[in-house]
C-alpha atoms as a PDB file:
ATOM      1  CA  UNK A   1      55.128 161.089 106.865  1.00  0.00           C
ATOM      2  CA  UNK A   2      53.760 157.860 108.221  1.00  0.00           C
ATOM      3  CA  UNK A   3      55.188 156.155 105.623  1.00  0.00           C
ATOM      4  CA  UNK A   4      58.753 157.752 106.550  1.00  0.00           C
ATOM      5  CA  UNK A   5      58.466 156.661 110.519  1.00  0.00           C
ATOM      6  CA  UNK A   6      57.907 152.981 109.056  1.00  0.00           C
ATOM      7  CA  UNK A   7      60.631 152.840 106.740  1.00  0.00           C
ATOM      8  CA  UNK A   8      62.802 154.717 109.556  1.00  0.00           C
ATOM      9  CA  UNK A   9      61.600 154.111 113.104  1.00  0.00           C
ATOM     10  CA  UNK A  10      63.442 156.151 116.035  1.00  0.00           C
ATOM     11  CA  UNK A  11      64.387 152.905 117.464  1.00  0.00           C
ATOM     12  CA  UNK A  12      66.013 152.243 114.416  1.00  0.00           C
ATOM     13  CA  UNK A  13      67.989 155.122 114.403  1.00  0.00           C
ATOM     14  CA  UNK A  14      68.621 154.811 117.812  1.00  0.00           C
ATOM     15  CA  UNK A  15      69.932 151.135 117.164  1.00  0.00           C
ATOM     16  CA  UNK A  16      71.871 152.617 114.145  1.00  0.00           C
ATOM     17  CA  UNK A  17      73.355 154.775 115.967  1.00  0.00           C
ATOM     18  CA  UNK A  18      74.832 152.929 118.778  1.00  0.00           C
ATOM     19  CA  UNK A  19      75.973 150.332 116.847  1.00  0.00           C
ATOM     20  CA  UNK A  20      78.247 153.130 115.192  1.00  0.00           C
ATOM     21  CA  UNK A  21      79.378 154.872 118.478  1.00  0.00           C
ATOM     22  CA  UNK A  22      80.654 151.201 119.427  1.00  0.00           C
ATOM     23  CA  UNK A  23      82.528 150.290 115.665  1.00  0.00           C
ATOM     24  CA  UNK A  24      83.808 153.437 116.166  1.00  0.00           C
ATOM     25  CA  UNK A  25      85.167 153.020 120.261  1.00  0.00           C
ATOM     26  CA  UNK A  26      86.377 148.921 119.127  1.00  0.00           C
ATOM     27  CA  UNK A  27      88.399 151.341 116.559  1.00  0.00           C
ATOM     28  CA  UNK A  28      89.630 153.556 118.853  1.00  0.00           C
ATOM     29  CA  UNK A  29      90.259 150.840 121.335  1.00  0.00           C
ATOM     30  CA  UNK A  30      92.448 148.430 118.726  1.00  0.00           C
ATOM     31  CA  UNK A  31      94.734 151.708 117.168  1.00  0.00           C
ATOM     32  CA  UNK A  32      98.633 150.880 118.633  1.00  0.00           C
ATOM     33  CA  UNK A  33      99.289 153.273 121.771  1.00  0.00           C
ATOM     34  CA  UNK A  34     102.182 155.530 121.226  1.00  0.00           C
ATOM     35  CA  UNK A  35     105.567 154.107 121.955  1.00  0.00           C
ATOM     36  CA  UNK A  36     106.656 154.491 125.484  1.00  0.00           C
ATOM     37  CA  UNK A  37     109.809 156.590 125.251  1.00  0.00           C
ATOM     38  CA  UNK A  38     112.882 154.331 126.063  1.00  0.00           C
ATOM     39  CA  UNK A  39     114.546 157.220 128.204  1.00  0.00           C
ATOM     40  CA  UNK A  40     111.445 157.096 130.158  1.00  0.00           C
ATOM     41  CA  UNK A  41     111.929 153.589 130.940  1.00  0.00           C
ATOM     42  CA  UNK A  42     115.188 153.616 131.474  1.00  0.00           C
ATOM     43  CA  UNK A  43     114.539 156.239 134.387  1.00  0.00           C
ATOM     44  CA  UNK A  44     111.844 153.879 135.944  1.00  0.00           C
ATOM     45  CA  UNK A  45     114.782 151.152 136.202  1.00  0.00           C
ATOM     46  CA  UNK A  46     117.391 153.495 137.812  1.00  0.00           C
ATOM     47  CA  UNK A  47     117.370 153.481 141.305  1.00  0.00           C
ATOM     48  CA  UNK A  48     117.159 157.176 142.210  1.00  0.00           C
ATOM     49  CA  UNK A  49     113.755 157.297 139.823  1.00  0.00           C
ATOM     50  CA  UNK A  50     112.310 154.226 140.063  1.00  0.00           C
ATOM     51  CA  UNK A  51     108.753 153.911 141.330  1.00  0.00           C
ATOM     52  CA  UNK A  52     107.844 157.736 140.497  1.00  0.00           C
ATOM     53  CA  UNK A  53     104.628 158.186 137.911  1.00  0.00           C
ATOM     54  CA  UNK A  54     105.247 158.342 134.290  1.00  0.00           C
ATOM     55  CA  UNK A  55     103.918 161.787 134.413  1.00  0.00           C
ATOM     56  CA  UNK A  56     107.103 162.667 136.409  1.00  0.00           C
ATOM     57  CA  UNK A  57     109.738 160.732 134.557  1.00  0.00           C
ATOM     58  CA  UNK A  58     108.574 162.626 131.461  1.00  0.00           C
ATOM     59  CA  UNK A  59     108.712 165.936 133.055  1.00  0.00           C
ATOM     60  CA  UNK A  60     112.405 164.524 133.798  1.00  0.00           C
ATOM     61  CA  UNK A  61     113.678 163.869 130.242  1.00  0.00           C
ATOM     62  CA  UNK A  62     111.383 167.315 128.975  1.00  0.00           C
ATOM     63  CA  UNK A  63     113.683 169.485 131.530  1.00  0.00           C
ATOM     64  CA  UNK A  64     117.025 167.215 130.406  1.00  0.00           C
ATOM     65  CA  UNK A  65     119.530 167.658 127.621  1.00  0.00           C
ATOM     66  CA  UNK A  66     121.054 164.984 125.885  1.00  0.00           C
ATOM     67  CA  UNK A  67     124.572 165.255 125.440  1.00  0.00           C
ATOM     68  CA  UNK A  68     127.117 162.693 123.635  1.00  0.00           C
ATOM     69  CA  UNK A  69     131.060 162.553 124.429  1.00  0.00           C
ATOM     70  CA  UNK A  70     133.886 160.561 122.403  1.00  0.00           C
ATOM     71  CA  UNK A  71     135.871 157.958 123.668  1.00  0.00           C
ATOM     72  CA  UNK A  72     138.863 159.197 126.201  1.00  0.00           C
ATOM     73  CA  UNK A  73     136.631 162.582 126.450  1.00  0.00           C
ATOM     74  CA  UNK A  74     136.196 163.574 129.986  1.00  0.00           C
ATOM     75  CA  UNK A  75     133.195 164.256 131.059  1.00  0.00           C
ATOM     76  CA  UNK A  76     133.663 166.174 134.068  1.00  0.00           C
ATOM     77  CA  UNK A  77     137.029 166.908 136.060  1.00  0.00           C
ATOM     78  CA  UNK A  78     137.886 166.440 139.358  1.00  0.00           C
ATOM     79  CA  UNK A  79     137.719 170.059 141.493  1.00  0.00           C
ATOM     80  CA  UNK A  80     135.695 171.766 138.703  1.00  0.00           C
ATOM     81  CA  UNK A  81     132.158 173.276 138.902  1.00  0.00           C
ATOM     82  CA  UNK A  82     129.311 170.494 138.065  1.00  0.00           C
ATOM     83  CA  UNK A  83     127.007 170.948 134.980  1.00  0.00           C
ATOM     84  CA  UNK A  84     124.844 168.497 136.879  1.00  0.00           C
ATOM     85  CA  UNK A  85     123.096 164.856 137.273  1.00  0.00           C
ATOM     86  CA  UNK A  86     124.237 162.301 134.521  1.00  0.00           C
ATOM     87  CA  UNK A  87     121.979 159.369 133.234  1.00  0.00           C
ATOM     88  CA  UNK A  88     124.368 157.181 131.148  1.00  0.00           C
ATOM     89  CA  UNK A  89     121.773 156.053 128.042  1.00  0.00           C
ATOM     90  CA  UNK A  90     124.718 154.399 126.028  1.00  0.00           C
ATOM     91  CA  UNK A  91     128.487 153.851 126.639  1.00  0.00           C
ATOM     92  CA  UNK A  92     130.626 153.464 129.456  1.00  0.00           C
ATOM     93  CA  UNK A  93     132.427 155.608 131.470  1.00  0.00           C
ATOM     94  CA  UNK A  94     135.300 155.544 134.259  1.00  0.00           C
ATOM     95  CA  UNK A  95     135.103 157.924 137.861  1.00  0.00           C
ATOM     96  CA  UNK A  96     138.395 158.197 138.607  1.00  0.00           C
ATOM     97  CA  UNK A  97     140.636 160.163 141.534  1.00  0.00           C
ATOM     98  CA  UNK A  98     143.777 161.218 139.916  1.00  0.00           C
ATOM     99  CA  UNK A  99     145.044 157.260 138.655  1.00  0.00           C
ATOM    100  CA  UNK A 100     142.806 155.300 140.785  1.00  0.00           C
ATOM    101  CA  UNK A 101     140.286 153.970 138.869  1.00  0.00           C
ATOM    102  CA  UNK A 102     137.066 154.472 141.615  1.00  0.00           C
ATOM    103  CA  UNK A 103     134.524 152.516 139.423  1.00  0.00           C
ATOM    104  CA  UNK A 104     132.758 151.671 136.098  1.00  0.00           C
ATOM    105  CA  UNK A 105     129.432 153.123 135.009  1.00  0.00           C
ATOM    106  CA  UNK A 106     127.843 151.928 132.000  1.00  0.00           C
ATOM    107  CA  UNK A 107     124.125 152.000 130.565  1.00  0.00           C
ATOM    108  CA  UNK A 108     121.170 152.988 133.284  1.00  0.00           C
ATOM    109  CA  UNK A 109     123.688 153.912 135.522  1.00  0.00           C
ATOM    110  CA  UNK A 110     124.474 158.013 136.474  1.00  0.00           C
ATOM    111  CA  UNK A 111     126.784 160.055 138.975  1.00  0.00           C
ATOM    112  CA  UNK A 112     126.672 163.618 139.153  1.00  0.00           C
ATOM    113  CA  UNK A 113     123.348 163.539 141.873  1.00  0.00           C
ATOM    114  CA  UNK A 114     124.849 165.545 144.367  1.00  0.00           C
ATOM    115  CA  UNK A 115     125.714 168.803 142.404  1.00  0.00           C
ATOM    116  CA  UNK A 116     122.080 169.073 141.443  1.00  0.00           C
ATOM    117  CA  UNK A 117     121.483 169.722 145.216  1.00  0.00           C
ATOM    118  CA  UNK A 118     124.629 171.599 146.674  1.00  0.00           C
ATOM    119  CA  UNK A 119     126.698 172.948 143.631  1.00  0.00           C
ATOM    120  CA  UNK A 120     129.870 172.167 145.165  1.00  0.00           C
ATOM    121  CA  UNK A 121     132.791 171.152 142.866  1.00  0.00           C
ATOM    122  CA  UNK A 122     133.118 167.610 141.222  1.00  0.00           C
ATOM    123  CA  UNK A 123     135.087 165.122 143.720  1.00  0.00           C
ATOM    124  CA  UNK A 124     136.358 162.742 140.880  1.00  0.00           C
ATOM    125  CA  UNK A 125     136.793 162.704 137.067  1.00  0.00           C
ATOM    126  CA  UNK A 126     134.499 160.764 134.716  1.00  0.00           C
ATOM    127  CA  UNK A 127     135.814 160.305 131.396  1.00  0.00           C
ATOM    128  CA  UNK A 128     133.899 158.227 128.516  1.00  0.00           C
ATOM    129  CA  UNK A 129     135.969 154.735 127.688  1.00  0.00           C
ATOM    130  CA  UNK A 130     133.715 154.411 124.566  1.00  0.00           C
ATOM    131  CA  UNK A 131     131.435 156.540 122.469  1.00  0.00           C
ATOM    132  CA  UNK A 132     129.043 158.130 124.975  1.00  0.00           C
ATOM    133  CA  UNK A 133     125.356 159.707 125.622  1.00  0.00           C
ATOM    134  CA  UNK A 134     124.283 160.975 128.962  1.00  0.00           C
ATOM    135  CA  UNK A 135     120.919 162.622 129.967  1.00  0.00           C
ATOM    136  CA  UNK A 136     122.444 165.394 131.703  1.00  0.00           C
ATOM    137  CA  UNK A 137     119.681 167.658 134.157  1.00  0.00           C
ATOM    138  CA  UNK A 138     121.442 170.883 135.366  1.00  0.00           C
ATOM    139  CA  UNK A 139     120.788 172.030 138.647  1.00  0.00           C
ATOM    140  CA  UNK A 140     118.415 175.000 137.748  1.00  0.00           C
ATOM    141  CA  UNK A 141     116.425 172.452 135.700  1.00  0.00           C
ATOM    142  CA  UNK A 142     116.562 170.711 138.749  1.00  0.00           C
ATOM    143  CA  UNK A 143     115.102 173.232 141.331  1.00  0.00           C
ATOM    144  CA  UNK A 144     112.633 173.979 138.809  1.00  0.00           C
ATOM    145  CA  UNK A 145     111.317 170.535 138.641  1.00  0.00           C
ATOM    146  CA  UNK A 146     111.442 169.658 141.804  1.00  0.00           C
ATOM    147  CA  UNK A 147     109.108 172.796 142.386  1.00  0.00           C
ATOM    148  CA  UNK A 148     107.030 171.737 140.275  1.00  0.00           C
ATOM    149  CA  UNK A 149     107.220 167.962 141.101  1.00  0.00           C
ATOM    150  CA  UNK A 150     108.402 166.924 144.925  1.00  0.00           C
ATOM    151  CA  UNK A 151     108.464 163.685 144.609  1.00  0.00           C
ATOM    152  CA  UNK A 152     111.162 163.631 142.201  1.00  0.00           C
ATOM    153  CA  UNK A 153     112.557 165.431 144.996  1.00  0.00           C
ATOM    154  CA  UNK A 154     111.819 162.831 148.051  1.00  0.00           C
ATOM    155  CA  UNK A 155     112.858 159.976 145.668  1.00  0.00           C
ATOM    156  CA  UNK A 156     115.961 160.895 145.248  1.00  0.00           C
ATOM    157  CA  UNK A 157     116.686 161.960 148.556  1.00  0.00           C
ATOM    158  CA  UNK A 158     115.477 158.381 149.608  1.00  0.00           C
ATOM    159  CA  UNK A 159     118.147 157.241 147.021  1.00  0.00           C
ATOM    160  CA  UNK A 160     121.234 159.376 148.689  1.00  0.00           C
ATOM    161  CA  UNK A 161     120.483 158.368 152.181  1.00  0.00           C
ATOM    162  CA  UNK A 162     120.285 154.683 150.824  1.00  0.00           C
ATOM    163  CA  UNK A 163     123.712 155.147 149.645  1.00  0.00           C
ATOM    164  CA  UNK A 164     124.986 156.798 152.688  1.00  0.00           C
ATOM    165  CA  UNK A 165     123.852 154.366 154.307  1.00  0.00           C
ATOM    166  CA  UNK A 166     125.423 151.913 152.671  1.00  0.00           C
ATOM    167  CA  UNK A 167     128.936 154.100 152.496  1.00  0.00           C
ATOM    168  CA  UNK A 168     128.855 154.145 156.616  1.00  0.00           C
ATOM    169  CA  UNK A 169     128.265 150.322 157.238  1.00  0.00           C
ATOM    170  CA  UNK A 170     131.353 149.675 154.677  1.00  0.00           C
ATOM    171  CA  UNK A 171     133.671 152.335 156.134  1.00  0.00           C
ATOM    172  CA  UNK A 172     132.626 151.235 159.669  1.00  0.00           C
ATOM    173  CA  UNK A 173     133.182 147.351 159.105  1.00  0.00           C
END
């Protein structure tokens, strides 16, 4: 038994031992990290989500539905019930009243915020002028996250008074 202790002192062991917990951490350490979903990203870079944790932007595209529209499709209609808050991922697509073209929206750009908060009909069209994909987050997915997550909630309300904001100092200059 002596003999043994030599040939294998604790220390040794010890030593032995260590030195594998840390080869196997420096593995650990130098493996890739998962990809960082794009979607996620692209949420951190739009206004009305920007800033919020990633823990909350993935709750975001976990309660959304991804949804993909032809070209000359619209996407919703003027005076119609909303489906909800659109994230444009790829495409572009016009808001227009009647034949007055309001605006362009292309990628990392959305409309739709203020049904997910009052429900009230759509107050222009938005058609897709090319092949399309939208994250689209319906109003009950909505409530539900923002139960679960109010800070989703205060961001975006930060986001709407920004714009209203901005849509009084134009109308009143």
């Amino acid at each position: 038994m002596h003999e043994r202790s030599q040939r294998f002192p604790v220390s040794e062991i010890s030593v032995k031992w260590q030195s594998a917990a840390q080869v196997a951490a420096a593995f650990v350490m130098k493996l890739p990290r998962k990809e960082t979903n794009p979607i996620v990203e692209m949420l951190n870079q739009t206004p009305i989500w920007s800033g919020l944790s990633t823990q909350d932007l993935h709750s975001i595209v976990r309660s959304a539905k991804d949804r993909r529209y032809d070209a000359g499709q619209a996407i919703v209609k003027k005076d119609e019930s909303g489906v909800g808050f659109y994230l444009i991922l790829d495409g572009t697509v016009e808001v227009k009243s009647g034949e007055t073209l309001l605006t362009k929206l292309g990628r990392g750009q959305f409309f739709g915020e203020m049904t997910v908060i009052d429900d009230e009909p759509r107050s222009a069209d938005v058609i897709a002028v090319e092949p399309s994909r939208c994250l689209v987050l319906t109003p009950w997915a909505f409530e539900a996250l923002v139960s679960n997550h109010p800070k989703i909630a205060l961001k975006m309300l930060r986001e709407l008074v920004r714009r209203l904001r901005d849509t009084d100092k134009a109308l009143s200059e």
